[in-house]
Protein backbone atom coordinates (compact mmCIF):
# COMPACT_ATOMS: atom_id res chain seq x y z
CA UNK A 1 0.00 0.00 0.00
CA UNK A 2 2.76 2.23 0.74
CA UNK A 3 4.36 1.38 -2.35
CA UNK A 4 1.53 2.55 -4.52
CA UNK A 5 1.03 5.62 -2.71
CA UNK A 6 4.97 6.05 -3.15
CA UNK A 7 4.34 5.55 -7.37
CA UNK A 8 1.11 7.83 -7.28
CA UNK A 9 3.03 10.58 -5.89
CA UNK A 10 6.32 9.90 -8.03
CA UNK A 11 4.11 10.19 -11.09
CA UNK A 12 2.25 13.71 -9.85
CA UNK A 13 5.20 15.09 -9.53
CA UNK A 14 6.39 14.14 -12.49
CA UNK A 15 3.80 15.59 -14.26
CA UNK A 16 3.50 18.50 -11.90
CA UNK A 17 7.52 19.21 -13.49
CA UNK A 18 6.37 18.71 -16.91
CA UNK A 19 3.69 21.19 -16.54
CA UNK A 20 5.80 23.77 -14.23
CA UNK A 21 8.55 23.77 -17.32
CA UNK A 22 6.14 24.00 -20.09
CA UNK A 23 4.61 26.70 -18.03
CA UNK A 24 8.38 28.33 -18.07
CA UNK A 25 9.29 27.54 -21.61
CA UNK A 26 5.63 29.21 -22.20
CA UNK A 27 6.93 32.51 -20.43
CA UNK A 28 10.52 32.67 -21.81
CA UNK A 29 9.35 32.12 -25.20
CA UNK A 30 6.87 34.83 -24.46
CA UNK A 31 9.54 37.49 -23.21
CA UNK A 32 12.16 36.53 -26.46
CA UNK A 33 9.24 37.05 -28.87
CA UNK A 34 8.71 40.55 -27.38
CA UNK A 35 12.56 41.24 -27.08
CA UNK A 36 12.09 40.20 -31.07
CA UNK A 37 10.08 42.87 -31.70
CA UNK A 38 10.94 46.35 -33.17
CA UNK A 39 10.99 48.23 -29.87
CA UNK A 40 8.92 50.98 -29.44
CA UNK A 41 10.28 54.60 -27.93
CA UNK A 42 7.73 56.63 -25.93
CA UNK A 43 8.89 60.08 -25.43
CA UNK A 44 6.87 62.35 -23.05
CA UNK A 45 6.20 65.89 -24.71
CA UNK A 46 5.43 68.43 -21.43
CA UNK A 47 3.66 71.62 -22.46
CA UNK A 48 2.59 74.23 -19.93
CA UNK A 49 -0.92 75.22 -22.48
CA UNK A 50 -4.25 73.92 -23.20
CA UNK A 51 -3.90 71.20 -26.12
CA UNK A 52 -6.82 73.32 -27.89
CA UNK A 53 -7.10 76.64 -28.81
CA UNK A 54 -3.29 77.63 -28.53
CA UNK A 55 -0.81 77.51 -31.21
CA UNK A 56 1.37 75.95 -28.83
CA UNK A 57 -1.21 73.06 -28.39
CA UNK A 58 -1.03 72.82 -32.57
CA UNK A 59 2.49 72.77 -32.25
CA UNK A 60 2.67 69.74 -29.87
CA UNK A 61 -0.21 67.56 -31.68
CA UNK A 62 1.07 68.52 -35.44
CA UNK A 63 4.81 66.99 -34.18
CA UNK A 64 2.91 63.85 -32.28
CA UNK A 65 1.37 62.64 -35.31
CA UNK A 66 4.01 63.45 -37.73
CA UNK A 67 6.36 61.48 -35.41
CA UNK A 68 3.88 58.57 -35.14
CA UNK A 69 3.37 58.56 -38.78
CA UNK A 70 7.29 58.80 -39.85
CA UNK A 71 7.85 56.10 -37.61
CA UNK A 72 4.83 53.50 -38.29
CA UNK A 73 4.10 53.78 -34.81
CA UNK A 74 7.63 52.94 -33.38
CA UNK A 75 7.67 55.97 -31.45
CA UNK A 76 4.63 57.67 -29.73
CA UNK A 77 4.61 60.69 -28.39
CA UNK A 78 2.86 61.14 -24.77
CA UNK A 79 1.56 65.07 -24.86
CA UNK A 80 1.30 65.54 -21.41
CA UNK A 81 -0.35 69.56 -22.08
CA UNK A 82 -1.71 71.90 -19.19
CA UNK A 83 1.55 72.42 -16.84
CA UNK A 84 0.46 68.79 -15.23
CA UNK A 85 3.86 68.30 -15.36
CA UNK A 86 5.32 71.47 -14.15
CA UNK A 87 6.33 75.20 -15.21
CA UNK A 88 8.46 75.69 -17.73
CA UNK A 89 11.13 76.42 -15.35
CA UNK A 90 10.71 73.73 -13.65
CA UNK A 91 10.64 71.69 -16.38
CA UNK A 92 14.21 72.96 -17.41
CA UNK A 93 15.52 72.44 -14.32
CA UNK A 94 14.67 68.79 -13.95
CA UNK A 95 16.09 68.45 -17.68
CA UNK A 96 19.38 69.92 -16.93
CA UNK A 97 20.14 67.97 -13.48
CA UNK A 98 19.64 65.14 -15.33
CA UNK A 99 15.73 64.07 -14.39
CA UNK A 100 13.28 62.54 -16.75
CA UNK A 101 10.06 64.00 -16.29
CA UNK A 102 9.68 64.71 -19.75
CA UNK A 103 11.86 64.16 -22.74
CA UNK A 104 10.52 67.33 -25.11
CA UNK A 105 9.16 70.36 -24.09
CA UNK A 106 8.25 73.24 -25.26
CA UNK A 107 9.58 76.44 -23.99
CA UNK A 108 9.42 79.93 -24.30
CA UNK A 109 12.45 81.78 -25.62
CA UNK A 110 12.55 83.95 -22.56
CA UNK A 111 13.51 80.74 -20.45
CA UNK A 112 16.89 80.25 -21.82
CA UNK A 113 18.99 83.47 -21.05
CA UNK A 114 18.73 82.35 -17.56
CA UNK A 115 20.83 79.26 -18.07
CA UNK A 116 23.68 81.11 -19.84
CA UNK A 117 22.07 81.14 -23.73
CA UNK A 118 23.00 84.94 -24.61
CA UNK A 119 22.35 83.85 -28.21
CA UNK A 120 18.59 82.39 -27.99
CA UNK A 121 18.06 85.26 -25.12
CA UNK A 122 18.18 87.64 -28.57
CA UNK A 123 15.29 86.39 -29.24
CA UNK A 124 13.38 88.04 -26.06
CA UNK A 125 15.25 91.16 -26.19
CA UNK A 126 11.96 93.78 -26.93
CA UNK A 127 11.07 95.11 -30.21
CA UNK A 128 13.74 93.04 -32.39
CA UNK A 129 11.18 91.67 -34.98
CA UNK A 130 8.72 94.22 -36.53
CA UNK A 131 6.51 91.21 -37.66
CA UNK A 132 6.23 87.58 -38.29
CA UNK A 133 7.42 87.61 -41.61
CA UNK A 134 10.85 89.01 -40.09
CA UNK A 135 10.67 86.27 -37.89
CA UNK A 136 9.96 83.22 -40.17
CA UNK A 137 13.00 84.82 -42.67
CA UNK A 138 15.04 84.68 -39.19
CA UNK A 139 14.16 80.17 -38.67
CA UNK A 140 15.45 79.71 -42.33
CA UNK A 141 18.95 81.11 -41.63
CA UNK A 142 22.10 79.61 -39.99
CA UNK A 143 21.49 81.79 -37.18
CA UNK A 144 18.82 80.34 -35.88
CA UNK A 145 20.54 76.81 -36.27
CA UNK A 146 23.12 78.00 -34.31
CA UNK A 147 20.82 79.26 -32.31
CA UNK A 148 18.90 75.59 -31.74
CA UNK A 149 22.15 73.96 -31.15
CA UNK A 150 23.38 76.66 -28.08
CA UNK A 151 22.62 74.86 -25.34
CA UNK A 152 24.41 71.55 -26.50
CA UNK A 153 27.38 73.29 -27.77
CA UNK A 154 27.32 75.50 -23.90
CA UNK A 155 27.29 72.20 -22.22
CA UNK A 156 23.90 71.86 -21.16
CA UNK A 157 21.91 68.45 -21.91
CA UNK A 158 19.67 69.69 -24.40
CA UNK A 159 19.07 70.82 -27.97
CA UNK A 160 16.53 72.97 -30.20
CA UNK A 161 14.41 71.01 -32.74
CA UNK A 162 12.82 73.83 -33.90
CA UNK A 163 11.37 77.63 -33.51
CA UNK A 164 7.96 78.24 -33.38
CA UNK A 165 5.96 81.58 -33.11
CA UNK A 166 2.59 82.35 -30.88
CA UNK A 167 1.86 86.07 -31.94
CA UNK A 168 2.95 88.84 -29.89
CA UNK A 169 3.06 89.57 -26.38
CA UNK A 170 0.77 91.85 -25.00
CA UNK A 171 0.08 93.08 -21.57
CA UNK A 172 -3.20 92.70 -19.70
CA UNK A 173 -4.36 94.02 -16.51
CA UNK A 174 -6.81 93.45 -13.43
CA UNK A 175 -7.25 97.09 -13.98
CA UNK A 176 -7.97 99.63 -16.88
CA UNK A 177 -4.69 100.72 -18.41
CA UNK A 178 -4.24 102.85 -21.73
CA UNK A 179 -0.36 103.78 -22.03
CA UNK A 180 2.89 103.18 -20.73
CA UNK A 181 2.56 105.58 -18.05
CA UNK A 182 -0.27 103.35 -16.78
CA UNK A 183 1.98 100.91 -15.79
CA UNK A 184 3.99 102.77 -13.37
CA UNK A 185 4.22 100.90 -9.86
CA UNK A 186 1.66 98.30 -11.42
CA UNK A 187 3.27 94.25 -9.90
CA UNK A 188 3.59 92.74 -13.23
CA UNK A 189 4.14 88.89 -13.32
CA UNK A 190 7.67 87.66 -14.60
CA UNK A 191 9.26 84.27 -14.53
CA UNK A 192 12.64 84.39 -13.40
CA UNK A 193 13.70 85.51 -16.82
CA UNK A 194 15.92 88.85 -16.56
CA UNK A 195 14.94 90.42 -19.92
CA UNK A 196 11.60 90.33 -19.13
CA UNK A 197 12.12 91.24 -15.67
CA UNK A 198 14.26 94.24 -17.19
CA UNK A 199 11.54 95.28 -19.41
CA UNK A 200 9.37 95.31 -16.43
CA UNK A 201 11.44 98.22 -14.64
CA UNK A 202 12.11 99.89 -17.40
CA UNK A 203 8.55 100.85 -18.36
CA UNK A 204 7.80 101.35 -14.65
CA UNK A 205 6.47 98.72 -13.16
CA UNK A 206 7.63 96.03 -10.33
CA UNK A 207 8.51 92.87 -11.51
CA UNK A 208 7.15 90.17 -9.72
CA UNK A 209 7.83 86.06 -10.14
CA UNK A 210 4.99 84.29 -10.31
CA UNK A 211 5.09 80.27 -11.45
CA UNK A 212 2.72 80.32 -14.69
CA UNK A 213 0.81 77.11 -13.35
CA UNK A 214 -0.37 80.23 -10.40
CA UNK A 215 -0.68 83.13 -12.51
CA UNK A 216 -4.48 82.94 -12.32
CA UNK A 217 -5.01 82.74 -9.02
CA UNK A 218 -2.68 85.28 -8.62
CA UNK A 219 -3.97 87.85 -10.96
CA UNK A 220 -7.56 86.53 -9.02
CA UNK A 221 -6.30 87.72 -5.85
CA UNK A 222 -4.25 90.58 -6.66
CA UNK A 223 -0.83 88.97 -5.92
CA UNK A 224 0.26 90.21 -9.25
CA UNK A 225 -1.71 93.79 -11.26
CA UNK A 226 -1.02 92.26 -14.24
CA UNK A 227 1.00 90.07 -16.63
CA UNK A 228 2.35 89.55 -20.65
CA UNK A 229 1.08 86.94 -22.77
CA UNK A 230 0.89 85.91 -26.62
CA UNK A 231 -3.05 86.77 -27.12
CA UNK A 232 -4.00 82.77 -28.01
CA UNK A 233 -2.68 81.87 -24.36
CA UNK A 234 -4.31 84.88 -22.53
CA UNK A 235 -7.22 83.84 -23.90
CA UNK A 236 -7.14 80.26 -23.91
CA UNK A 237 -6.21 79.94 -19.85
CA UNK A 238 -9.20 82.34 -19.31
CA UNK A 239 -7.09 85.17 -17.85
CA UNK A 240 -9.70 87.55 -19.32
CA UNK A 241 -12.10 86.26 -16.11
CA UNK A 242 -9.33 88.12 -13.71
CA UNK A 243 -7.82 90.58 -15.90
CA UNK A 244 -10.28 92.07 -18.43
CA UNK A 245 -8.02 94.87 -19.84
CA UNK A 246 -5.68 93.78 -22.76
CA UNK A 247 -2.92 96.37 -23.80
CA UNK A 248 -1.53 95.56 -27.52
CA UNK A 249 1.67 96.90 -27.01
CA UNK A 250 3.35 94.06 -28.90
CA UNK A 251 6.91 94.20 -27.10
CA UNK A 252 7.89 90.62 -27.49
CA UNK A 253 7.06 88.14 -30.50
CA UNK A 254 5.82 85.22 -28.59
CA UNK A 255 8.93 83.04 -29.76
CA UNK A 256 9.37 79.89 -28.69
CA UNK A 257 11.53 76.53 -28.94
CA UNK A 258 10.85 72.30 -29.31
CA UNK A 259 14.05 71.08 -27.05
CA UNK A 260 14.79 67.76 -26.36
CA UNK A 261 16.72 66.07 -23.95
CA UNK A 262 20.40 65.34 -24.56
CA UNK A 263 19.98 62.25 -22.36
CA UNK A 264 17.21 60.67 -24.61
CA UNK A 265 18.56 62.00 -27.83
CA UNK A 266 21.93 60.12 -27.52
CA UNK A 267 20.02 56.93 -26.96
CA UNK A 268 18.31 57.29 -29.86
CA UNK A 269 19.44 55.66 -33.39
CA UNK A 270 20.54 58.24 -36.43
CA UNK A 271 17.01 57.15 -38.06
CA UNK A 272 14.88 57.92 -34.90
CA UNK A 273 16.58 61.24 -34.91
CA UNK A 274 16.12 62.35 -38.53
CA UNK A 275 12.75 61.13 -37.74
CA UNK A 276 12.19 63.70 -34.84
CA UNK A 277 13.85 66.70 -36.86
CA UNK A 278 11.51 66.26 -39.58
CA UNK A 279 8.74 65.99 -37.61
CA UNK A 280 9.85 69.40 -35.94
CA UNK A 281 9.93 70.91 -39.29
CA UNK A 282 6.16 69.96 -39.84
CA UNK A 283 5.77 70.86 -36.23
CA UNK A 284 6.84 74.51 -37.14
CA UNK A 285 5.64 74.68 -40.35
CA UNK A 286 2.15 73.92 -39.17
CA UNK A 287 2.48 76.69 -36.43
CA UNK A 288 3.41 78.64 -39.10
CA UNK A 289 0.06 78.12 -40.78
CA UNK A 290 -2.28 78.84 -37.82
CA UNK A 291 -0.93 81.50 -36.15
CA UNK A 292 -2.91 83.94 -37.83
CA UNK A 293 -6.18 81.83 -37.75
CA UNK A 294 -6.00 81.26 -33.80
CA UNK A 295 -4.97 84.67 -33.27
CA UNK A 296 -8.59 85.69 -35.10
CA UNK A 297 -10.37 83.65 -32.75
CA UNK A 298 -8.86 84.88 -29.85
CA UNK A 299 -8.94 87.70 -30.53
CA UNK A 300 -13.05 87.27 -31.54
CA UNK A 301 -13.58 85.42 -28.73
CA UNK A 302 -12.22 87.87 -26.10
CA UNK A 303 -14.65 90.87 -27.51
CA UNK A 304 -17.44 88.85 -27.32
CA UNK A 305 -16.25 88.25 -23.60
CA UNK A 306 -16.38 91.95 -23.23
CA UNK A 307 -12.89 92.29 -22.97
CA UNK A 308 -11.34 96.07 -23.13
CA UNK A 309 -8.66 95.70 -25.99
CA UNK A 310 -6.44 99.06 -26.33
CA UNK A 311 -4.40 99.59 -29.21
CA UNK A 312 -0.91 100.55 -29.00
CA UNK A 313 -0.47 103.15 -31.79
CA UNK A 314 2.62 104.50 -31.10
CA UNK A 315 5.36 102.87 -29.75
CA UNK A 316 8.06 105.03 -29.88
CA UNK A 317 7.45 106.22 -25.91
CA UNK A 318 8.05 101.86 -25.45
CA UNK A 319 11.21 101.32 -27.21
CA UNK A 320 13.10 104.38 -25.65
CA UNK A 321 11.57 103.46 -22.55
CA UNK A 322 13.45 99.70 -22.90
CA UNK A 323 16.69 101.37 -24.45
CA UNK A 324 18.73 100.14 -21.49
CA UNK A 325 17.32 96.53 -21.44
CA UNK A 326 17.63 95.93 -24.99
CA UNK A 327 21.41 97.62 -25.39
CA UNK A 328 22.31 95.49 -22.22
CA UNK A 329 21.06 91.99 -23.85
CA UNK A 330 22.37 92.79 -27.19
CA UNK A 331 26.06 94.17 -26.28
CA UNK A 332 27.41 90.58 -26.34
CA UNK A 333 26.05 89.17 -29.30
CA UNK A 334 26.03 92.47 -31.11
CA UNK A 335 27.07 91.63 -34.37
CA UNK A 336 24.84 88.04 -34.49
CA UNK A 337 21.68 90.90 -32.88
CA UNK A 338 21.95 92.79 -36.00
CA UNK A 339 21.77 89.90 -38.60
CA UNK A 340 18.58 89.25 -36.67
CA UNK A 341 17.67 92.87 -37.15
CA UNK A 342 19.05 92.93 -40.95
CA UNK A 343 16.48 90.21 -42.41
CA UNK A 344 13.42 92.42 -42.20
């Protein structure tokens, strides 16, 4: 009796074994066949704007399915839109130490000059481009390929894909304003860019940093009197609701940059990359093409909202007023400041 318990149990484990390395053959063969595969990159794509409505958001969707479709699917693109991922300076400053939060973003050309770009900070310095057409002529030349390639060549672990345009900055207020001498002793929001923050005291007002994911609240409570954005994004993040007075002074072309990490980039093969610079180019190209059309209905949009829009006829009083911050951020890189100035 013992015996032919003994045998039972020899032969259930023996087929207990049998099934156990099927079962493990099963799984290996499983894990090869996906190591067999093509491998698929997902890059995360931060932006700090509404998908919809901004050119930004355009921007960001255009170069997702361009990528996708360049790649047959091999590499998606994760838009992550809305700040959920952070400001833009925040988003920097995870990129450069190194973090991974997000391998593209897009970011304004006033964020750069902080991290030691004087050439892309050009780009910020008031009243350079006297329309979009100078601008566009300006992402066709070297300079701006130099430009895209500043950070890397500085150091830092990151590179420009491509330039991109959202109208130009205007300022709006909590408070009726109708010229510059409005904005004397006004707190008007800055990021910790020192252009900006330059412009701010030159013009009279009192620069204040305010993280952009805040800026409503802020404006909402009156942290802040007022602030500067391209039209599209005033209007698209509502700030009409807490500042109803726009002010189309124009002092900044809304310029702004695709960057990528270093740190993904290298890990990348030479076809992924060509695959991402092309898609940039569509990216851009597309902005391009809407700029003007989302501007319209923003700017249609906000006078429906009853919004008080004040045109900036003259701006002569403006650009004397910013003489010192513009002669200070173009001293270094005078003679690449007035090819920029040259192509209009």
């Amino acid at each position: 009796m013992n015996e032919e318990k003994k045998t039972k149990k020899g032969k259930a484990f023996a087929i207990y074994s049998i099934i156990l390395t099927v079962l493990l053959l099963f799984i290996c063969a499983l894990s090869f066949g996906a190591g067999q595969k093509s491998d698929t990159v997902i890059l995360t794509y931060a932006e700090v704007n509404p998908l919809d409505g901004t050119i930004s958001g355009e921007m960001a969707k255009a170069f997702k399915e361009k990528t996708e479709e360049l790649s047959n699917g091999k590499i998606i693109i994760d838009l992550q839109p809305g700040g959920v991922l952070g400001s833009e300076d925040q988003l920097l400053d995870n990129l450069l130490g190194g973090g991974n939060i997000a391998d593209i973003t897009r970011i304004s050309a006033l964020a750069l000059p902080s991290y030691g770009c004087e050439k892309t900070g050009l780009l910020a310095v008031p009243y350079t481009f006297t329309g979009a057409e100078h601008f566009w002529k300006f992402t066709e030349s070297d300079v701006a390929e130099e430009m895209l390639m500043e950070p890397h060549d500085l150091g830092l672990p990151l590179r420009g894909l491509c330039f991109g345009e959202e109208g130009f900055r205007n300022f709006f207020f909590r408070s009726e304003v109708k010229d510059i001498s409005d904005l004397k002793g006004k707190k008007i929001r800055v990021s910790s860019d020192p252009i900006l923050t330059g412009m701010v005291s030159d013009i009279g007002g009192s620069a204040t940093v305010v993280s952009f994911t805040e800026l409503y609240s802020s404006l909402s409570t009156g942290v802040v009197d007022g602030a500067e954005q391209p039209t599209p994004n005033y209007n698209s993040n509502a700030f009409y609701e807490v500042a109803p007075y726009l002010l189309l002074d124009g002092h900044t072309l809304g310029t702004m940059e695709l960057i990528v990490s270093d740190y993904r980039w290298n890990n990348l093969s030479v076809e992924q990359q060509e695959i991402l610079k092309e898609a940039a180019e569509y990216a851009s190209e597309c902005c391009r093409n809407k700029v003007s059309e989302i501007e319209e209905e923003a700017f249609k949009n906000l006078r429906e909202k009853n919004v008080t829009i004040v045109e900036v006829e003259d701006k002569t009083p403006w650009i004397e007023a910013c003489q010192n911050t513009i002669s200070k951020y173009s001293a270094k890189q005078k003679e690449l400041y007035q090819k920029i100035v040259d192509l209009k």
